[in-house]
C-alpha atoms as a PDB file:
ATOM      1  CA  UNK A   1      14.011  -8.605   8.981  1.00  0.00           C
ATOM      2  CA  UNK A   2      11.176  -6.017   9.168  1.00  0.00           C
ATOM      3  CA  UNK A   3       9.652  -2.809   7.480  1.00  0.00           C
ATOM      4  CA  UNK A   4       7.673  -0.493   8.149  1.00  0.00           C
ATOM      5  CA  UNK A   5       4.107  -0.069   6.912  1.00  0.00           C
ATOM      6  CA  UNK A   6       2.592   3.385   6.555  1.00  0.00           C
ATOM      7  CA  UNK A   7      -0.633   3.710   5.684  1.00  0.00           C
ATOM      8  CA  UNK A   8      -2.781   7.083   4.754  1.00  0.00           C
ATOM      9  CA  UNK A   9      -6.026   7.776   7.057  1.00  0.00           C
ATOM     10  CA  UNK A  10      -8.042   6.577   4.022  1.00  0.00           C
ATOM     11  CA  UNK A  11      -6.973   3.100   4.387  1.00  0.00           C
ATOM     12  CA  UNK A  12      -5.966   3.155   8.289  1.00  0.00           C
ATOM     13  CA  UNK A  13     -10.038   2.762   8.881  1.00  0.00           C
ATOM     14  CA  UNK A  14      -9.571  -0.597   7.323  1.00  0.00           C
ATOM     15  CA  UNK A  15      -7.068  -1.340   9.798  1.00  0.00           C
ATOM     16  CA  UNK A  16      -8.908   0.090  13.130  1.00  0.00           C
ATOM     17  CA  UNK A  17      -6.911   3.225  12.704  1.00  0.00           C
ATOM     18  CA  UNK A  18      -3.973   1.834  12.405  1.00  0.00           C
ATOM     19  CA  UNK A  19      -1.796   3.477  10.360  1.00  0.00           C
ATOM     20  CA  UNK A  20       1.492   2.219  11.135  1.00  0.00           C
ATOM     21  CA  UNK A  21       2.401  -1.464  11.120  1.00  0.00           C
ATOM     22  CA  UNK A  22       5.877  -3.680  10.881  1.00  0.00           C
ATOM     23  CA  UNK A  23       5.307  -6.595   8.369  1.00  0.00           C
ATOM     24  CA  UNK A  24       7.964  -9.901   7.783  1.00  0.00           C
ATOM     25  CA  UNK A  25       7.648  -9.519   4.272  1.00  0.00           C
ATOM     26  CA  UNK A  26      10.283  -9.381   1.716  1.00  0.00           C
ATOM     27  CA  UNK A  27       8.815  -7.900  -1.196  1.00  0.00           C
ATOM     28  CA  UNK A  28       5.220  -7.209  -2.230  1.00  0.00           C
ATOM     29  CA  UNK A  29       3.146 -10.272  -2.708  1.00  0.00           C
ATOM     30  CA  UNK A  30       4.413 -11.647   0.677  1.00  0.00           C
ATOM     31  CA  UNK A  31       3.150  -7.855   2.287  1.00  0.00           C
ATOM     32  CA  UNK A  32      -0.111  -8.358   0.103  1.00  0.00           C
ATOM     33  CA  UNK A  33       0.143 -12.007   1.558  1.00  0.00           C
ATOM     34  CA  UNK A  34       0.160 -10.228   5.209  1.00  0.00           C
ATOM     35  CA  UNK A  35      -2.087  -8.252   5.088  1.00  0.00           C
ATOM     36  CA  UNK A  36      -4.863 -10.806   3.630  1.00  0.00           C
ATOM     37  CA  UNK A  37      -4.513 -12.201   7.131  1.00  0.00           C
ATOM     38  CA  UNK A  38      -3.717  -9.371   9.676  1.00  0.00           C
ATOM     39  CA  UNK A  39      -6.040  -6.676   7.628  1.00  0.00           C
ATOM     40  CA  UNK A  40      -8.889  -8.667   5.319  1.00  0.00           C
ATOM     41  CA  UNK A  41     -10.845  -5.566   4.917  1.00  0.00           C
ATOM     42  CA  UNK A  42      -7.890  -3.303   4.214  1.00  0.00           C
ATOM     43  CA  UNK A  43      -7.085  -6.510   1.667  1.00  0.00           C
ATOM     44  CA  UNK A  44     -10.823  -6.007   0.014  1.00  0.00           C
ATOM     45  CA  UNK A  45      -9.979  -2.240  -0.519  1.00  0.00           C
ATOM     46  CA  UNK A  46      -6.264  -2.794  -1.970  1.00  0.00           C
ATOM     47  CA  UNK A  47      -6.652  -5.648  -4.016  1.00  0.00           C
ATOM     48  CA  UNK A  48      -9.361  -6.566  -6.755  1.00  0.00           C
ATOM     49  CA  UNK A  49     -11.155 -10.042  -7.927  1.00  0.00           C
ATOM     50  CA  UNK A  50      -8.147 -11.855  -9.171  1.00  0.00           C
ATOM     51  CA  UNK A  51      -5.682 -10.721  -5.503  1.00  0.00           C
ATOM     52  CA  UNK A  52      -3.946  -8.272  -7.478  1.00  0.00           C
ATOM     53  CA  UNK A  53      -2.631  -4.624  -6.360  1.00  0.00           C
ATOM     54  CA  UNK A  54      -5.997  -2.463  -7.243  1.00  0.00           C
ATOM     55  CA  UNK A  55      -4.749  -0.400 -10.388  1.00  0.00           C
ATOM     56  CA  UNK A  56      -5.005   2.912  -8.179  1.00  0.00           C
ATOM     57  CA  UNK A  57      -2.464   1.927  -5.046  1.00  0.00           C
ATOM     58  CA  UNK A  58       0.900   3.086  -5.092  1.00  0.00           C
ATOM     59  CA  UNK A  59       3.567   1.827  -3.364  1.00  0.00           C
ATOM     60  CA  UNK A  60       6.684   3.253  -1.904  1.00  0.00           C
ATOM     61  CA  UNK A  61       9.637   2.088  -0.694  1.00  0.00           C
ATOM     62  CA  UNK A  62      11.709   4.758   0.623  1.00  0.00           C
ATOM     63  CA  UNK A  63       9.974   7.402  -1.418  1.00  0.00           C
ATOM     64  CA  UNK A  64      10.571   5.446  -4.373  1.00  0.00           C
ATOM     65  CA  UNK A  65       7.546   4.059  -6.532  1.00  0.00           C
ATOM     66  CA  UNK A  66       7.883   0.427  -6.969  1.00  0.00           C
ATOM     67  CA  UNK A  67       7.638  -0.026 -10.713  1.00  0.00           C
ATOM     68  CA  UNK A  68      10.919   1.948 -10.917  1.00  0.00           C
ATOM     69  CA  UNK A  69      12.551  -0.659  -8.496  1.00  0.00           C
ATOM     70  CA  UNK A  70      11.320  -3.503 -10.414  1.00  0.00           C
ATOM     71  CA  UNK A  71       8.122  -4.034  -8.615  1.00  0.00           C
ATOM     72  CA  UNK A  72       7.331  -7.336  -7.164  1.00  0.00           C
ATOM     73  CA  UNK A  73      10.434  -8.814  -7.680  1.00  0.00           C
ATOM     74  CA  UNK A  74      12.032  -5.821  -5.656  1.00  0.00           C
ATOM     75  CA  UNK A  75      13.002  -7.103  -2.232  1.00  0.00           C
ATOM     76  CA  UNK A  76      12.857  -5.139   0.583  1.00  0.00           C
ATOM     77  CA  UNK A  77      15.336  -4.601   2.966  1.00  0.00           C
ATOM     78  CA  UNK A  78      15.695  -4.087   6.706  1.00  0.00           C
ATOM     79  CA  UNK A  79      14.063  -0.997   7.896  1.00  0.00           C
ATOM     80  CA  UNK A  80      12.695  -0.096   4.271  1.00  0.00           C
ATOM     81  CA  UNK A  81       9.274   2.269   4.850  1.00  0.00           C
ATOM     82  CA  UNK A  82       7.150   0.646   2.683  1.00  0.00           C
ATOM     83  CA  UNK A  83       3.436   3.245   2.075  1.00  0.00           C
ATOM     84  CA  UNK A  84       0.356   2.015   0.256  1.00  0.00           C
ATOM     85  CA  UNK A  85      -1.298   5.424  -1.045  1.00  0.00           C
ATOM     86  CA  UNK A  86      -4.428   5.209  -3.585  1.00  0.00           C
ATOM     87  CA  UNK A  87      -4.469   8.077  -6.032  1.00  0.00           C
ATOM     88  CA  UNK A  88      -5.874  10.887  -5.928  1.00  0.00           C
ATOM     89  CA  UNK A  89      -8.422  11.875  -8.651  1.00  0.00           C
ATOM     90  CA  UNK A  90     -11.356  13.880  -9.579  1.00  0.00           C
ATOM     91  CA  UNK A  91     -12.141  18.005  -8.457  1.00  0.00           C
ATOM     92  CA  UNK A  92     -14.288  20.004 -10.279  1.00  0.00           C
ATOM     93  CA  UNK A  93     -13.431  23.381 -12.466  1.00  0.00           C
ATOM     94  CA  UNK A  94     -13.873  26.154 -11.662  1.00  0.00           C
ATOM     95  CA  UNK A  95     -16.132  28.338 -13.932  1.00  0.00           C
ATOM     96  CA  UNK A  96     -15.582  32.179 -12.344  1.00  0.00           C
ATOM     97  CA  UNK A  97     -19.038  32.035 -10.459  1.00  0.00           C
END
């Protein structure tokens, strides 16, 4: 069995660019597993202290977030695209100058 990880550019330079790998796993700890020893930066950036998902990484399977799927008791499935994407915050407003 294998899926496909897709990675944004953001986290891709933790990974020497790159931003497409196939992983063994069948659900999320055993990626997060993975990628401790294929990626150990990209694992510094993703997960915090205690080797937990960082509170602003997403995941995707099949353009489906994971808490809807039953998150890390969801097992994947052959071919599944499975996409790590932090969130997006921040900007400023704009005033009218």
């Amino acid at each position: 069995m294998s899926v496909k990880v897709v990675l944004p550019t953001a986290l891709a330079r933790h990974t020497d660019g790159q931003k497409i790998f196939a992983s063994e796993a069948t659900n999320l700890p055993g990626l997060l597993a993975e990628v401790d020893t294929k990626f150990p930066a990209l694992s510094q950036n993703i997960k915090d202290e205690q080797g937990k998902l960082r509170r602003f990484i997403n995941v995707y399977i099949n353009d489906e977030d994971i808490r809807f799927l039953g998150g890390d008791a969801h097992q994947f499935e052959d071919g599944d695209e499975v996409m790590l994407i932090p969130s997006i915050a921040g900007g400023c407003f704009a005033d009218g100058d």
